[in-house]
Protein backbone atom coordinates (compact mmCIF):
# COMPACT_ATOMS: atom_id res chain seq x y z
CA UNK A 1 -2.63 -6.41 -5.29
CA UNK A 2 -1.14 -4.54 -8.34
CA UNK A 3 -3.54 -1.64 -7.75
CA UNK A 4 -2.18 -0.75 -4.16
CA UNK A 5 1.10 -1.10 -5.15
CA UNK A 6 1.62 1.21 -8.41
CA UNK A 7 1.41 4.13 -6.52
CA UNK A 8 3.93 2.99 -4.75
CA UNK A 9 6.10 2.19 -7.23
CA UNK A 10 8.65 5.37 -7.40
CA UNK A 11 9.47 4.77 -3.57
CA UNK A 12 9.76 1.38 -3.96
CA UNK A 13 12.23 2.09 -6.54
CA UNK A 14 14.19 4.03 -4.62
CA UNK A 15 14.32 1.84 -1.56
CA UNK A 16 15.50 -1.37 -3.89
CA UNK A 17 18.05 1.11 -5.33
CA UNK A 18 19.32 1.33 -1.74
CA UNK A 19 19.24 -2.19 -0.42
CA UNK A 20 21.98 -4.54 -0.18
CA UNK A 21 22.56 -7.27 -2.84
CA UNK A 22 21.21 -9.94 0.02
CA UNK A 23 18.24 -7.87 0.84
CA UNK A 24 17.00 -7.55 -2.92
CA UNK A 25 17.59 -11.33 -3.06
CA UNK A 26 15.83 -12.17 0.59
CA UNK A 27 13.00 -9.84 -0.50
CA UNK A 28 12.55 -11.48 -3.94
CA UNK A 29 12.70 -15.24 -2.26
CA UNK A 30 9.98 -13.42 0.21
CA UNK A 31 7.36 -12.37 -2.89
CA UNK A 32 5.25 -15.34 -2.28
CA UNK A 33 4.96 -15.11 1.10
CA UNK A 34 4.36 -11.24 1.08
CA UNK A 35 1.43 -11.65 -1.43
CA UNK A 36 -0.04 -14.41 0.40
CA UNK A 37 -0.33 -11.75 3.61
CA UNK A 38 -1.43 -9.28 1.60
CA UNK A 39 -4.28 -11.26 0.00
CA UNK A 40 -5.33 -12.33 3.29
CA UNK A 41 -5.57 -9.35 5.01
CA UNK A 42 -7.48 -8.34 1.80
CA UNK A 43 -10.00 -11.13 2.10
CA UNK A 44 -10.15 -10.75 6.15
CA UNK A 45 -11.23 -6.75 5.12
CA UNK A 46 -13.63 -8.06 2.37
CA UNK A 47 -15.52 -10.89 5.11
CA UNK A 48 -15.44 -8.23 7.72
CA UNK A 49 -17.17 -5.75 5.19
CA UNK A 50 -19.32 -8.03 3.52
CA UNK A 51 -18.31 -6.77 0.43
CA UNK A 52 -14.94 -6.00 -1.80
CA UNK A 53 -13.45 -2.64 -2.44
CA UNK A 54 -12.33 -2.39 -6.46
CA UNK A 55 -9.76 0.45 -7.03
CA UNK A 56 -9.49 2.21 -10.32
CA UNK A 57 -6.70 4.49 -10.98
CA UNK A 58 -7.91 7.10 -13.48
CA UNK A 59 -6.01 9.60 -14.86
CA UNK A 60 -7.39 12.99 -15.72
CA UNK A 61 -5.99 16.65 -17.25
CA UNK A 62 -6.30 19.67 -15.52
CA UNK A 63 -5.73 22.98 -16.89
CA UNK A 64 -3.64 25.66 -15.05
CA UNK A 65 -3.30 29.20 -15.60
CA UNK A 66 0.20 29.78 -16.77
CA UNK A 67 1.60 33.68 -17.54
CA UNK A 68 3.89 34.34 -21.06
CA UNK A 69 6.74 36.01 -19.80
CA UNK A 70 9.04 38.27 -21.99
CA UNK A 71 11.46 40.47 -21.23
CA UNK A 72 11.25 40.13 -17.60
CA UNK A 73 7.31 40.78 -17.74
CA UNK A 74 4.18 38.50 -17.96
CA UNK A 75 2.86 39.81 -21.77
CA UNK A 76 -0.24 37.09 -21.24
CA UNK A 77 -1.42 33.80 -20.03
CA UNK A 78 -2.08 30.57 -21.88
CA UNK A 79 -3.29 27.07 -20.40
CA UNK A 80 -0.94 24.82 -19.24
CA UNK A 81 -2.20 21.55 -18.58
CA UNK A 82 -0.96 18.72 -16.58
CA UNK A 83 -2.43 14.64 -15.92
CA UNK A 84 -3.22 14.11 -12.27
CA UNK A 85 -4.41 10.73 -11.10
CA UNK A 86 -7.19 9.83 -8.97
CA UNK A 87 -8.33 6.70 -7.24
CA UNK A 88 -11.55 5.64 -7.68
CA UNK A 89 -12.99 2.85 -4.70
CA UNK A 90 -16.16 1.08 -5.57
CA UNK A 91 -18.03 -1.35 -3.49
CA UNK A 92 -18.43 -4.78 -5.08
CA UNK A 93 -20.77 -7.66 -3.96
CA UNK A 94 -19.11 -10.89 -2.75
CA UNK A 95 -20.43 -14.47 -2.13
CA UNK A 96 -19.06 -14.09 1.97
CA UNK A 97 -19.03 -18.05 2.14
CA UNK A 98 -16.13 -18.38 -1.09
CA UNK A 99 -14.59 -15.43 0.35
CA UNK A 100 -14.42 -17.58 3.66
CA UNK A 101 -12.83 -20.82 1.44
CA UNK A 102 -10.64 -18.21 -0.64
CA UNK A 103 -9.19 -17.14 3.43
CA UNK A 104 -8.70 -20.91 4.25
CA UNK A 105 -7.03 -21.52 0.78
CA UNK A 106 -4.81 -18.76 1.65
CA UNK A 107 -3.84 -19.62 4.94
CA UNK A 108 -3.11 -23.48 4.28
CA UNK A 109 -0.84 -22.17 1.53
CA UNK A 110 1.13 -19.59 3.88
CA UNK A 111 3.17 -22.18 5.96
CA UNK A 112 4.63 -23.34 2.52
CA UNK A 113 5.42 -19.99 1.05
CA UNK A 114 7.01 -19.20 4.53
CA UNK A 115 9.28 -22.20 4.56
CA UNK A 116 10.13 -21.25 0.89
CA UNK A 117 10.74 -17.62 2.50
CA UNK A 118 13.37 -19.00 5.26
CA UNK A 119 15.12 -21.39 2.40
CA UNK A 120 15.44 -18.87 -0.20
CA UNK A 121 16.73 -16.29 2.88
CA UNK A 122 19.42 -18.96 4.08
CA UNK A 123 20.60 -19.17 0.60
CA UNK A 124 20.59 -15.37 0.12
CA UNK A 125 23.25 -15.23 3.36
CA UNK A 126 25.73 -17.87 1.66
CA UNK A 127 25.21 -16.25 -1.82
CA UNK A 128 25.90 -12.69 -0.72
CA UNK A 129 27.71 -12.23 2.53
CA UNK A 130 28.06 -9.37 4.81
């Protein structure tokens, strides 16, 4: 799940930065619960497929053109270069049947992490009121 998220990361940031001290603490007693959904709509994509989808986040330099300025006026160019990253999505094999358990293993396991969710939320209201 960590690969989908990093490049997320900076807005993420800036949405905790803006969230109330109850919704950082609901959305932390929540993590369970939000990775179990996203692993299951993972493994629903991977049955439905027939195979998984591995992301690689590369990073690679790029050279631009920049101009020497002096005076007011370009006296010459030089490269400038600069790290871009690019996602890389490769097919992998899966066994369909384990995928099929790893689904059922996940969605036993969601009830839990949803009470957990609705516990940790209550608490989150008494700890920090509105």
């Amino acid at each position: 799940m960590s690969r989908f998220i990093l490049p997320l990361l900076p807005a993420l940031a800036l949405l905790a930065a803006c969230a109330t001290p109850q919704e950082r603490c609901i959305r932390q007693g929540a993590g369970e619960q939000t990775r179990l959904v996203s692993e299951i709509k993972e493994t629903e994509g991977n049955i439905a497929r027939g195979y998984a989808i591995h992301r690689q986040t590369l990073p690679e330099t790029v050279f631009y053109r920049c101009r020497r300025i002096h005076d007011g006026k370009v006296v010459g160019y030089y490269p400038c270069p600069e790290t871009i990253y690019r996602t890389i999505e490769t097919p992998v094999p899966i066994d369909v049947a384990e995928e099929r358990r790893k689904l059922r293993g996940l969605q036993d396991a969601l009830p839990g992490a949803q009470n957990r969710a609705a516990e940790a939320a209550a608490q989150c209201r008494l700890q920090f009121p509105e």
